[in-house]
PDB file of N, CA and C in Angstrom:
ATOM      1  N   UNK A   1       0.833  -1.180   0.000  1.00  0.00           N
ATOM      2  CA  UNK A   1       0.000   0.000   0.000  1.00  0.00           C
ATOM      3  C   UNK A   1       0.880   1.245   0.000  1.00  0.00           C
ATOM      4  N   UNK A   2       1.007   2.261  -1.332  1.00  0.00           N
ATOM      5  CA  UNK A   2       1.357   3.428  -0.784  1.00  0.00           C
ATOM      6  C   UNK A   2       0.611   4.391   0.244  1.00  0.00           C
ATOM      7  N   UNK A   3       1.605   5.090   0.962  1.00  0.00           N
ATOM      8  CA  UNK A   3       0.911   5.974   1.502  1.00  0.00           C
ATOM      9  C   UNK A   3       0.677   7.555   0.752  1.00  0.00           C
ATOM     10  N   UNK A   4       0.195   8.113   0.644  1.00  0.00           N
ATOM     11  CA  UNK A   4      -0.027   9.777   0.030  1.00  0.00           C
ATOM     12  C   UNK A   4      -0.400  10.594   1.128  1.00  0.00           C
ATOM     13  N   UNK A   5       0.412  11.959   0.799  1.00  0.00           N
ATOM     14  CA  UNK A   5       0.403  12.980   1.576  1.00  0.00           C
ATOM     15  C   UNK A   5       1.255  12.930   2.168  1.00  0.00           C
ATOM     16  N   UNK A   6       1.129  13.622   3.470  1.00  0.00           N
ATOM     17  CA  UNK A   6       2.421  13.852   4.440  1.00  0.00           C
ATOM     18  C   UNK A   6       2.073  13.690   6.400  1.00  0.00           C
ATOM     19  N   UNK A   7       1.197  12.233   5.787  1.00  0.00           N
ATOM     20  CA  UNK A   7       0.831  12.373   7.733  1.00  0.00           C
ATOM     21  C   UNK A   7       2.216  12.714   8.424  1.00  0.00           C
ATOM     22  N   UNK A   8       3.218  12.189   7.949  1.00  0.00           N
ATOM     23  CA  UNK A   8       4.573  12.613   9.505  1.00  0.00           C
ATOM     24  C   UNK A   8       4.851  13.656   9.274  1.00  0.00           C
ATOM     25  N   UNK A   9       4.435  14.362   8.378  1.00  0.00           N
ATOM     26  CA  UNK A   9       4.993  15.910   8.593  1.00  0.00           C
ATOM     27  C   UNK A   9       3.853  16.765   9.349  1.00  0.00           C
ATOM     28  N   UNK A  10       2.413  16.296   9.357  1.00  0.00           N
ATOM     29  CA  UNK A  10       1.595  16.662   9.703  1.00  0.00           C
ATOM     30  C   UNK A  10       1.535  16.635  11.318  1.00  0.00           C
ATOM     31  N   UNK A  11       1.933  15.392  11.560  1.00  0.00           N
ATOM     32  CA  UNK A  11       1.644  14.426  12.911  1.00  0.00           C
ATOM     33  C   UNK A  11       3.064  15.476  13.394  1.00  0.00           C
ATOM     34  N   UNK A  12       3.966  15.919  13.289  1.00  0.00           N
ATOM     35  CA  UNK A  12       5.581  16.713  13.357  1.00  0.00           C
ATOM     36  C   UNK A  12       4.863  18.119  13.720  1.00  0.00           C
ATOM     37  N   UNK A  13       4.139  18.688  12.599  1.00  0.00           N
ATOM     38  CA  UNK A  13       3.316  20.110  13.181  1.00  0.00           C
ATOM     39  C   UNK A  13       2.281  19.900  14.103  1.00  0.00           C
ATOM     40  N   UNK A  14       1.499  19.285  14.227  1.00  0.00           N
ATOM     41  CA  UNK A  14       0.429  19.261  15.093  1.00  0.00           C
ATOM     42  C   UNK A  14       0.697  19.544  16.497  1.00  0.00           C
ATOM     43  N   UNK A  15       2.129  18.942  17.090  1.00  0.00           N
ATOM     44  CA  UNK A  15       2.512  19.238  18.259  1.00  0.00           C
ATOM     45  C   UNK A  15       2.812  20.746  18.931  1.00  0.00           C
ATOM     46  N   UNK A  16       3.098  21.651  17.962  1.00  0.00           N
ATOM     47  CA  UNK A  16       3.742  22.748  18.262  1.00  0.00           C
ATOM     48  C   UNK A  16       2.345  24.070  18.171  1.00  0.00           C
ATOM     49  N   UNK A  17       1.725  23.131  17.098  1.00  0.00           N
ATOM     50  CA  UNK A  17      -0.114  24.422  16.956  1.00  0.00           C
ATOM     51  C   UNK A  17      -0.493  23.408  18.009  1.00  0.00           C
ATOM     52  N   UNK A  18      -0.621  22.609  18.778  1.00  0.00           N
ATOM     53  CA  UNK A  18      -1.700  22.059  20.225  1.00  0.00           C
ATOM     54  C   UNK A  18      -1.210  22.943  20.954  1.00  0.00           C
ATOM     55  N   UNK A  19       0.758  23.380  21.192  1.00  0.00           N
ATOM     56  CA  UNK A  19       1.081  23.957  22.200  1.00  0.00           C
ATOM     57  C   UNK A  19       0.509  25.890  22.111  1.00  0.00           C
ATOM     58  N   UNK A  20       0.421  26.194  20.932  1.00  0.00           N
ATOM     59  CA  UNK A  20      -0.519  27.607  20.564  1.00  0.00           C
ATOM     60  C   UNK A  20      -1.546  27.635  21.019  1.00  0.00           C
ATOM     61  N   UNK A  21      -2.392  26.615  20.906  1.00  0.00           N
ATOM     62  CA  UNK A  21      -3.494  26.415  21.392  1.00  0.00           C
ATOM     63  C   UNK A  21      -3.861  26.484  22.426  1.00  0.00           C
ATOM     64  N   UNK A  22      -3.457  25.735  23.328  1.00  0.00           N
ATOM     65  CA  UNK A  22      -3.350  25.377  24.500  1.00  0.00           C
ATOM     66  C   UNK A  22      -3.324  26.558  25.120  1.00  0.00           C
ATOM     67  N   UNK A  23      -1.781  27.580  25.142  1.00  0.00           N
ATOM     68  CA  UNK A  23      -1.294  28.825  25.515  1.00  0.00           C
ATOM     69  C   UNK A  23      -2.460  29.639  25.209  1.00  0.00           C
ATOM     70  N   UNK A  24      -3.273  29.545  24.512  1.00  0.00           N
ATOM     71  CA  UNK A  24      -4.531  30.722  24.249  1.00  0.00           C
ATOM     72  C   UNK A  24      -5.650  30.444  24.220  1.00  0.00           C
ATOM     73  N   UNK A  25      -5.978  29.740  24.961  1.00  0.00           N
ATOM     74  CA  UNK A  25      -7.890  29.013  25.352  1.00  0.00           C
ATOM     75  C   UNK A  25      -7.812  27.908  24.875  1.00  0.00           C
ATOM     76  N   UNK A  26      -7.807  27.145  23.867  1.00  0.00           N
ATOM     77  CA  UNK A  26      -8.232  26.352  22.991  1.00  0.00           C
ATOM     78  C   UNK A  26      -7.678  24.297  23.274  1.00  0.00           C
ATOM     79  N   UNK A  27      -8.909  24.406  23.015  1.00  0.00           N
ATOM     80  CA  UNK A  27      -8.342  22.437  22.582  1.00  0.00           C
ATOM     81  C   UNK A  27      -8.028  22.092  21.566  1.00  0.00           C
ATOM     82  N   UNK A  28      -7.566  21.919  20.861  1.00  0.00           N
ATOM     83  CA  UNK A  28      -6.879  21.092  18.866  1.00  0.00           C
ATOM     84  C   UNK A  28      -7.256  20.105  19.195  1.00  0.00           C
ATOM     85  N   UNK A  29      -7.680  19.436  17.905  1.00  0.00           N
ATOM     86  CA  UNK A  29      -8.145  17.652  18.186  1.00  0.00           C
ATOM     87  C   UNK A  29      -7.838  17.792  16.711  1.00  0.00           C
ATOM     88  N   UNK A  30      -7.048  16.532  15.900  1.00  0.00           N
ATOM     89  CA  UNK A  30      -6.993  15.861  14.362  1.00  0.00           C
ATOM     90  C   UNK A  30      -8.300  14.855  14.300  1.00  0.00           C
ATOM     91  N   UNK A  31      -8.269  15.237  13.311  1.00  0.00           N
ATOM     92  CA  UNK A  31      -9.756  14.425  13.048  1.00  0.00           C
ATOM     93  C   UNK A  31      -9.539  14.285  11.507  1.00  0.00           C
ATOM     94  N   UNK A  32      -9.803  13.144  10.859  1.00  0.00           N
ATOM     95  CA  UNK A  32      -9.390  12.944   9.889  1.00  0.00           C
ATOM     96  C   UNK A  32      -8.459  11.941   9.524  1.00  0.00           C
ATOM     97  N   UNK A  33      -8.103  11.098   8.328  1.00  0.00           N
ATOM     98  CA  UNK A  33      -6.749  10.594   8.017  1.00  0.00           C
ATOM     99  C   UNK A  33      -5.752  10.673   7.866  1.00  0.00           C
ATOM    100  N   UNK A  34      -5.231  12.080   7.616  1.00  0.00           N
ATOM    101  CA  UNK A  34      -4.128  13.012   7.278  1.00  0.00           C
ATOM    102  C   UNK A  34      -3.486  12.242   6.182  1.00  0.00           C
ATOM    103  N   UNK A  35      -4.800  11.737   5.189  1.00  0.00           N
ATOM    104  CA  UNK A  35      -4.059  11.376   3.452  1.00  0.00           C
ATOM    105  C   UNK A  35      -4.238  12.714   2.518  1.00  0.00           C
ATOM    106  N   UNK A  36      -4.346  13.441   2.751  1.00  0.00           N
ATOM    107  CA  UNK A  36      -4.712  14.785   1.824  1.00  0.00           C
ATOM    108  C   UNK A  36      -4.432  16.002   2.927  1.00  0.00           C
ATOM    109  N   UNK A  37      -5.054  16.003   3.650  1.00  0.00           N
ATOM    110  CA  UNK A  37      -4.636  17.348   4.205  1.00  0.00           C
ATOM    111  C   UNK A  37      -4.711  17.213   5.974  1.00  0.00           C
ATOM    112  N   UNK A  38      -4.438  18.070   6.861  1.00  0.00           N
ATOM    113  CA  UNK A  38      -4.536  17.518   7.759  1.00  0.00           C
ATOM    114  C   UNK A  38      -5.548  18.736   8.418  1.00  0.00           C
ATOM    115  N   UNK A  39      -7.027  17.839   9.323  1.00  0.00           N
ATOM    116  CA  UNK A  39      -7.729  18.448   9.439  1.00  0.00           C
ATOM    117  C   UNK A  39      -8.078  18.391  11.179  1.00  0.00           C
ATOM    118  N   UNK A  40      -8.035  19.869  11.242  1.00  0.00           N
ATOM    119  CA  UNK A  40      -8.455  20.249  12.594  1.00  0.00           C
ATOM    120  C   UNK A  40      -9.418  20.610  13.250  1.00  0.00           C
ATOM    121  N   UNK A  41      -9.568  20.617  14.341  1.00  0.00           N
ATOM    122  CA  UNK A  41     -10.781  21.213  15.380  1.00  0.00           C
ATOM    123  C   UNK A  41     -10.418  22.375  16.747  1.00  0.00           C
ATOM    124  N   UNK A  42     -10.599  22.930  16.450  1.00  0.00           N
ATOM    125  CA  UNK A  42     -10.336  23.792  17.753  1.00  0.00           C
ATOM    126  C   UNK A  42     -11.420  24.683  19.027  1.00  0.00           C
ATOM    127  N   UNK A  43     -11.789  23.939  19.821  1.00  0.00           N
ATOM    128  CA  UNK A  43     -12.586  24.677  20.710  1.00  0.00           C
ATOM    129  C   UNK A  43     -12.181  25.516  21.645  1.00  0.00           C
ATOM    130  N   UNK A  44     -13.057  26.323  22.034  1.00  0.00           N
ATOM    131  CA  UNK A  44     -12.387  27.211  23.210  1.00  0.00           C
ATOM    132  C   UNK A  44     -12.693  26.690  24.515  1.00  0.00           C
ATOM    133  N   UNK A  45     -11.747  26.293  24.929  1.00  0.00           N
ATOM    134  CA  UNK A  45     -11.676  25.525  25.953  1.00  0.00           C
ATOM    135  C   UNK A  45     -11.459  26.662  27.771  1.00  0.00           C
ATOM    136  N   UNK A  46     -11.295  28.008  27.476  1.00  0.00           N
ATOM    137  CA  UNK A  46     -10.781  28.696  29.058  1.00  0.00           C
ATOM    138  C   UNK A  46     -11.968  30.168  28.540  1.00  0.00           C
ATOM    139  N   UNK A  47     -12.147  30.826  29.720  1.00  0.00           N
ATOM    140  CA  UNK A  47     -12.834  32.111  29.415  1.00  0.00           C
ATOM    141  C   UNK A  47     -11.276  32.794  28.832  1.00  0.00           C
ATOM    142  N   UNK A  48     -10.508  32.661  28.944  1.00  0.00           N
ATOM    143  CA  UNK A  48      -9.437  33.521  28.443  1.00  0.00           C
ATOM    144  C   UNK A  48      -9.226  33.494  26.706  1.00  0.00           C
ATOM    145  N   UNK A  49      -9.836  32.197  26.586  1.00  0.00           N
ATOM    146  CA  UNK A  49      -9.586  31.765  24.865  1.00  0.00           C
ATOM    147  C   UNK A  49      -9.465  33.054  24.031  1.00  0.00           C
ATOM    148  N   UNK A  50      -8.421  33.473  22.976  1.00  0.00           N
ATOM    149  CA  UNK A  50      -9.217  34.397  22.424  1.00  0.00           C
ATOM    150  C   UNK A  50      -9.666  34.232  20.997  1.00  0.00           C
ATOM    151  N   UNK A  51     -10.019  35.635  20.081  1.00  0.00           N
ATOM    152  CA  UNK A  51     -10.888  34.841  19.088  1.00  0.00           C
ATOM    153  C   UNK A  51      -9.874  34.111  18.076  1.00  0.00           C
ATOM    154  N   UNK A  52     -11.176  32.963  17.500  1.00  0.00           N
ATOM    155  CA  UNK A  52     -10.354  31.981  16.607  1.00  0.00           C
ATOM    156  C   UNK A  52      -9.763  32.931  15.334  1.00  0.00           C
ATOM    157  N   UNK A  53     -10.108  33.857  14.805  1.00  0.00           N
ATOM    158  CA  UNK A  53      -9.462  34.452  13.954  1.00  0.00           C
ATOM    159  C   UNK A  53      -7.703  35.078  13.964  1.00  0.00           C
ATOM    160  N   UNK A  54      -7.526  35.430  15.465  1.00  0.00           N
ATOM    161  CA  UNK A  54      -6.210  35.709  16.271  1.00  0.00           C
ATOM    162  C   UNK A  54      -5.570  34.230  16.148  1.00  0.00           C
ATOM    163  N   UNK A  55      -5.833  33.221  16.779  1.00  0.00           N
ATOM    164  CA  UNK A  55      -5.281  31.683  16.800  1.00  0.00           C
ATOM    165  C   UNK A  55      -5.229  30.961  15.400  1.00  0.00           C
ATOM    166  N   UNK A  56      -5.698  31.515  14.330  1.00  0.00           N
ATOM    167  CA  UNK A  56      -4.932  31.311  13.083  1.00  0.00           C
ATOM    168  C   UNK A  56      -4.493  32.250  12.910  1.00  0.00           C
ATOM    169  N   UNK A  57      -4.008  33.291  12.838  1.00  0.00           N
ATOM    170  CA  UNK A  57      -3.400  34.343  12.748  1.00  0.00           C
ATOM    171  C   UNK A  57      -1.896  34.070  12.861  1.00  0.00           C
ATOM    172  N   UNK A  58      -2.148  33.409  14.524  1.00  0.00           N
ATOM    173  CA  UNK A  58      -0.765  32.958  15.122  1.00  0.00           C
ATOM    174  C   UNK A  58      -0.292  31.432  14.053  1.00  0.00           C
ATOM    175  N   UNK A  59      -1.094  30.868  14.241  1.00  0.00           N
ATOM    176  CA  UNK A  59      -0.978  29.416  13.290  1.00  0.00           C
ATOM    177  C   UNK A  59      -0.022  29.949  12.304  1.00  0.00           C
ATOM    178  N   UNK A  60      -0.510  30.573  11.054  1.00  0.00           N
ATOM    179  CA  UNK A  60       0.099  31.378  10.014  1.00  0.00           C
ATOM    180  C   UNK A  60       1.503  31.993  10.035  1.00  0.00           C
ATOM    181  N   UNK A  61       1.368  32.595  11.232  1.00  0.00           N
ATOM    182  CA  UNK A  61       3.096  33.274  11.786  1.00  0.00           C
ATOM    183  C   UNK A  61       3.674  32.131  12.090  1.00  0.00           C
ATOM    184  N   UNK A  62       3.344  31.519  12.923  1.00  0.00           N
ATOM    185  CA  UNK A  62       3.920  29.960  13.328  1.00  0.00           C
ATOM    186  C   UNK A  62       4.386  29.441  12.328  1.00  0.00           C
ATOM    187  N   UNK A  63       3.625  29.326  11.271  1.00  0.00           N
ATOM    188  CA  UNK A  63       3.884  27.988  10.528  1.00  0.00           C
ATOM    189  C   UNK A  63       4.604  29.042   8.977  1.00  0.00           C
ATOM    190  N   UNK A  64       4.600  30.532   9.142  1.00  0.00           N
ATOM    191  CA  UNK A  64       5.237  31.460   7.698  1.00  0.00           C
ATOM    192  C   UNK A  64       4.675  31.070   6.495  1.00  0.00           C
ATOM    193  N   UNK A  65       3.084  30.437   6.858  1.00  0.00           N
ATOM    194  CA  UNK A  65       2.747  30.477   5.474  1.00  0.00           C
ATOM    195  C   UNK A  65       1.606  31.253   5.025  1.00  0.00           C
ATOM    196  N   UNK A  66       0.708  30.815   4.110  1.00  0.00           N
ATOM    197  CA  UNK A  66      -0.423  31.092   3.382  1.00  0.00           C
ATOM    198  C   UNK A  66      -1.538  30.841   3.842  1.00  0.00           C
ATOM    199  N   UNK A  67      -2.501  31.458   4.011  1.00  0.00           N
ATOM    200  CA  UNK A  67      -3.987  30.739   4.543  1.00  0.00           C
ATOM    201  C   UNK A  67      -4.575  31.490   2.911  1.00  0.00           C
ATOM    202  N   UNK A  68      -5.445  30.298   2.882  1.00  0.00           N
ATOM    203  CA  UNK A  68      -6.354  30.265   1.452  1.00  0.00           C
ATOM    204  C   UNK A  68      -7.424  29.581   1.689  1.00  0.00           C
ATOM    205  N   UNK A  69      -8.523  30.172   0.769  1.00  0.00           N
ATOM    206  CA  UNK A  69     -10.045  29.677   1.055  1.00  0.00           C
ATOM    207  C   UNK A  69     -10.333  29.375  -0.666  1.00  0.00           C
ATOM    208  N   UNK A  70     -10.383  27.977  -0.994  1.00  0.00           N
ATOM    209  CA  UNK A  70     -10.664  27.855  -2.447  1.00  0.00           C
ATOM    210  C   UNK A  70      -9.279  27.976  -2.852  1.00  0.00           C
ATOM    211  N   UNK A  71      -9.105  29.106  -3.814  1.00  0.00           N
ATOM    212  CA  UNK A  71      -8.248  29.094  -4.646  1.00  0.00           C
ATOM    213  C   UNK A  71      -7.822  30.789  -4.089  1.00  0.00           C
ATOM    214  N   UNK A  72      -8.424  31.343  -3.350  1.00  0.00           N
ATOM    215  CA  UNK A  72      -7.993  32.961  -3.268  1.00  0.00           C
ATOM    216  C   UNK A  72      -7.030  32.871  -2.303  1.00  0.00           C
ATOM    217  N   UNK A  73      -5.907  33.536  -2.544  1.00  0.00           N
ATOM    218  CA  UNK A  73      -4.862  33.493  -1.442  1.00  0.00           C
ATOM    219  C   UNK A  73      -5.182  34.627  -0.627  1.00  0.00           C
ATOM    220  N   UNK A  74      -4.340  34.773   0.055  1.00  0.00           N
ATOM    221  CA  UNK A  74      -4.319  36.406   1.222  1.00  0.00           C
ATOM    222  C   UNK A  74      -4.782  37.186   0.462  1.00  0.00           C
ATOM    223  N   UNK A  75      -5.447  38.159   1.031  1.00  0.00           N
ATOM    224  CA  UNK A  75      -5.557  39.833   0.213  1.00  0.00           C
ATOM    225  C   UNK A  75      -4.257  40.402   0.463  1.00  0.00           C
ATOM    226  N   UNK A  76      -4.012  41.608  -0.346  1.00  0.00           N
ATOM    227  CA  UNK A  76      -3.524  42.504  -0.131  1.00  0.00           C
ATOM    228  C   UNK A  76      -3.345  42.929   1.069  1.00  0.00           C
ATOM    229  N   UNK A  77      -4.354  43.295   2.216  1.00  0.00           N
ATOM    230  CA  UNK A  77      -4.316  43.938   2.769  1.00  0.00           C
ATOM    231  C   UNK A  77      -4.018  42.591   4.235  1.00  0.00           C
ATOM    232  N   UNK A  78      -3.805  41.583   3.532  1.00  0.00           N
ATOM    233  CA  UNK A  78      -3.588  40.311   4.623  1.00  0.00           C
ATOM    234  C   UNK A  78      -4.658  40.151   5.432  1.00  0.00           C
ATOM    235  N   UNK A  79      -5.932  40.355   5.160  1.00  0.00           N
ATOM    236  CA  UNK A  79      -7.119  40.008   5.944  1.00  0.00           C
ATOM    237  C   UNK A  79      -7.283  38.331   5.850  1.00  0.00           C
ATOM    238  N   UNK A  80      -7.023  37.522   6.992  1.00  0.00           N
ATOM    239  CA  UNK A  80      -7.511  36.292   6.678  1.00  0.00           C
ATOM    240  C   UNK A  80      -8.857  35.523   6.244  1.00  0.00           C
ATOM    241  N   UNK A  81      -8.347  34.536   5.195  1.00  0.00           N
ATOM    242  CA  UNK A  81      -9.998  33.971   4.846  1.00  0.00           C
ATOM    243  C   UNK A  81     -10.503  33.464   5.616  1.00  0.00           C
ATOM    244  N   UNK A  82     -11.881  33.322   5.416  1.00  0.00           N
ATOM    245  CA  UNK A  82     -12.970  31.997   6.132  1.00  0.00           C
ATOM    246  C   UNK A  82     -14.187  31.834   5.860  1.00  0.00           C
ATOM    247  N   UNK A  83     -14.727  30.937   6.125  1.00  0.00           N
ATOM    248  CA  UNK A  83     -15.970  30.400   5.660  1.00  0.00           C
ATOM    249  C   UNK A  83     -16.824  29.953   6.574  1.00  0.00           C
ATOM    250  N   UNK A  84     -17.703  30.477   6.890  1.00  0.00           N
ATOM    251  CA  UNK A  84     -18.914  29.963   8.105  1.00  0.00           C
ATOM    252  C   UNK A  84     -19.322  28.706   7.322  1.00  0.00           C
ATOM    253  N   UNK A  85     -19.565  27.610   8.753  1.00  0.00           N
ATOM    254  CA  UNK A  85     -19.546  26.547   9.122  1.00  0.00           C
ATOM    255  C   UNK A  85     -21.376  26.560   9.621  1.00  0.00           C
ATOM    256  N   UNK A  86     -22.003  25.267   9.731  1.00  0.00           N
ATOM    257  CA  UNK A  86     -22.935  24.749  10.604  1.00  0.00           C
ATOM    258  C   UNK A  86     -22.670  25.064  11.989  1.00  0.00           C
ATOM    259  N   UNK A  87     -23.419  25.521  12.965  1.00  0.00           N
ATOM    260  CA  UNK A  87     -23.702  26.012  14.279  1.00  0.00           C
ATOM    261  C   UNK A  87     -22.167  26.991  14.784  1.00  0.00           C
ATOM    262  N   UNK A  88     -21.996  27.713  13.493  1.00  0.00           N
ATOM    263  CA  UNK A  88     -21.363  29.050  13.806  1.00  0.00           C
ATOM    264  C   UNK A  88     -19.691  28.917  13.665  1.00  0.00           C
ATOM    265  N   UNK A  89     -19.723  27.343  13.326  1.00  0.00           N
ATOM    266  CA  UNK A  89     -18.097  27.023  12.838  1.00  0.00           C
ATOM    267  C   UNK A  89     -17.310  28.158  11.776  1.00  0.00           C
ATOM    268  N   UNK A  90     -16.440  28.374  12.146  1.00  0.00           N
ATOM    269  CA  UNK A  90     -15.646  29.049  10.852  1.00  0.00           C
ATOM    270  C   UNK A  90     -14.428  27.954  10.318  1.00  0.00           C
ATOM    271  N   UNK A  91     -13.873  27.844   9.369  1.00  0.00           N
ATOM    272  CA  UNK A  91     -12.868  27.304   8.789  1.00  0.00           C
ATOM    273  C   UNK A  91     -11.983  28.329   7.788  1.00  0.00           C
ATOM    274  N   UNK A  92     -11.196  27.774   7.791  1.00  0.00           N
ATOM    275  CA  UNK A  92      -9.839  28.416   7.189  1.00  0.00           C
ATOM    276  C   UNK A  92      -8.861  27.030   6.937  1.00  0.00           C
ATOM    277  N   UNK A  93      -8.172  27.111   5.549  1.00  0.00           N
ATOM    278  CA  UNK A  93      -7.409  26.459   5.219  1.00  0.00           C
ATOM    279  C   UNK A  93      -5.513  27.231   5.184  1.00  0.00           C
ATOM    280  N   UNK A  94      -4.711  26.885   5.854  1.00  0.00           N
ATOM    281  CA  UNK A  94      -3.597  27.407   5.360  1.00  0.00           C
ATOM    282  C   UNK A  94      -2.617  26.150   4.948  1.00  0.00           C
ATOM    283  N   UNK A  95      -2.437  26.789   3.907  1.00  0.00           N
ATOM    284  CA  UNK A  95      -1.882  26.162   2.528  1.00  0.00           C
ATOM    285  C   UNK A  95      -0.020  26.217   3.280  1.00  0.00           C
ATOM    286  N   UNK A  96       0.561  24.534   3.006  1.00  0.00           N
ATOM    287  CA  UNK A  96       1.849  24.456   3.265  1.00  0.00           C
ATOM    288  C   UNK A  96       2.771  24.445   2.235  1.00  0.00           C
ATOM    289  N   UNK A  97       2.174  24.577   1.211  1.00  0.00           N
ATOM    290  CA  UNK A  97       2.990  23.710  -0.200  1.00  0.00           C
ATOM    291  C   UNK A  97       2.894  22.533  -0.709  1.00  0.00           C
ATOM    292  N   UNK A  98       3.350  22.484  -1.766  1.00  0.00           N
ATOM    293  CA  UNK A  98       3.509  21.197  -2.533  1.00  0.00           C
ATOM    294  C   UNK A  98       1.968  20.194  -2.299  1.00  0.00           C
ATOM    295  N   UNK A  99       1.092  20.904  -2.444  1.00  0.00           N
ATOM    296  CA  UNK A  99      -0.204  20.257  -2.068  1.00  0.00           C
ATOM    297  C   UNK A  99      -0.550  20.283  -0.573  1.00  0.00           C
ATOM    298  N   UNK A 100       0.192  20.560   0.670  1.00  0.00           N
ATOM    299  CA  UNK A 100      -0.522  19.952   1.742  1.00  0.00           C
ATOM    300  C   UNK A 100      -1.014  21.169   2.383  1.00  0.00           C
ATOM    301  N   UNK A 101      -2.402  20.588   2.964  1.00  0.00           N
ATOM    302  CA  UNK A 101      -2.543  22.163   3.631  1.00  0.00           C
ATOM    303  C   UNK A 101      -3.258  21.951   5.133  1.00  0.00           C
ATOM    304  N   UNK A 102      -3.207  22.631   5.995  1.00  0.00           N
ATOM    305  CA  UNK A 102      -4.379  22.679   7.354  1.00  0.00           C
ATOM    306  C   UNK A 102      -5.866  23.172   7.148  1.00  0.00           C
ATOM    307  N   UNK A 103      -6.741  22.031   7.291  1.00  0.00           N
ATOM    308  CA  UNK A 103      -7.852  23.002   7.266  1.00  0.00           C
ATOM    309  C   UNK A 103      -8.077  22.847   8.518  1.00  0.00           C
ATOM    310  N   UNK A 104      -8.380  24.111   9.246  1.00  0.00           N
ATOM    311  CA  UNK A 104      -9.410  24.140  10.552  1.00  0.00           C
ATOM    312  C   UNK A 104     -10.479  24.516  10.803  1.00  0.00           C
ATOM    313  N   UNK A 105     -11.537  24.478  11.469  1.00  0.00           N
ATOM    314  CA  UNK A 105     -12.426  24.809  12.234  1.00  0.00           C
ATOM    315  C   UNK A 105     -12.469  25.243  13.170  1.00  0.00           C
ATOM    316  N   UNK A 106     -12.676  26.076  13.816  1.00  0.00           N
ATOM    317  CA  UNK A 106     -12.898  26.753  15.142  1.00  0.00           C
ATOM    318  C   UNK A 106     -14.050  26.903  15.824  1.00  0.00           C
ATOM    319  N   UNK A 107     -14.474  26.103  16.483  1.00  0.00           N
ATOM    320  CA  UNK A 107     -15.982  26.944  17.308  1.00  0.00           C
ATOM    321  C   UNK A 107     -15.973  28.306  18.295  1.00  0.00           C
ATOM    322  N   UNK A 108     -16.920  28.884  18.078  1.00  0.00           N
ATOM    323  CA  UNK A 108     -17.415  30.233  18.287  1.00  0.00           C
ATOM    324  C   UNK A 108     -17.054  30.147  19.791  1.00  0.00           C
ATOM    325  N   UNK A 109     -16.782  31.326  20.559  1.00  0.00           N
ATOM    326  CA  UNK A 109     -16.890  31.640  21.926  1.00  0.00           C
ATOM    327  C   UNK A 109     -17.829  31.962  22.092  1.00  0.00           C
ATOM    328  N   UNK A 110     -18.471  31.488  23.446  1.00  0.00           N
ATOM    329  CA  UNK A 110     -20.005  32.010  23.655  1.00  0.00           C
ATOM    330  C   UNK A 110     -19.943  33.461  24.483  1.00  0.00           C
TER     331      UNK A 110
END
């Protein structure tokens, strides 16, 4: 069986965005196969959490790359993408290269 994609490079980052996470409200959970992309969850887990738009923000600096929704990369003006979700989810994909990318989800702070 080949494998496709990049679970150990994925399973290699995941450790260092849980520790972002963690540091700023949030729980990360992988969910998914990590044969195509590697897909996340992030709840706000402390009243301190702050918003999920800031915690990819950081993701992005963290990781020096691209967040893309579809095919549109950053604006100009570096406003990050996203896409409302079912019961108030947002998602955002940031793009690693060579095909692999993070998509996450974030649930809303109440």
């Amino acid at each position: 069986m080949i494998v496709r994609g990049f679970p150990a490079a994925y399973i290699g980052l995941y450790d260092m965005l849980r520790q972002t996470a963690i540091d700023n409200g949030y729980a990360l959970a992988i969910h998914g196969s990590l044969a195509k992309d590697m897909d996340l969850i992030a709840a706000p887990w402390t009243d301190e959490a702050i918003e999920g738009k800031k915690l990819v923000e950081l993701f992005v600096e963290q990781l020096g790359m691209v967040c893309q929704e579809g095919v549109t990369v950053l604006s100009p003006d570096n406003e990050i993408c996203k896409g409302k979700k079912p019961h108030g989810r947002l998602a955002w994909n940031i793009m690693l290269g060579s095909s692999a990318y993070i998509d996450i989800s974030i649930m809303p702070r109440s």
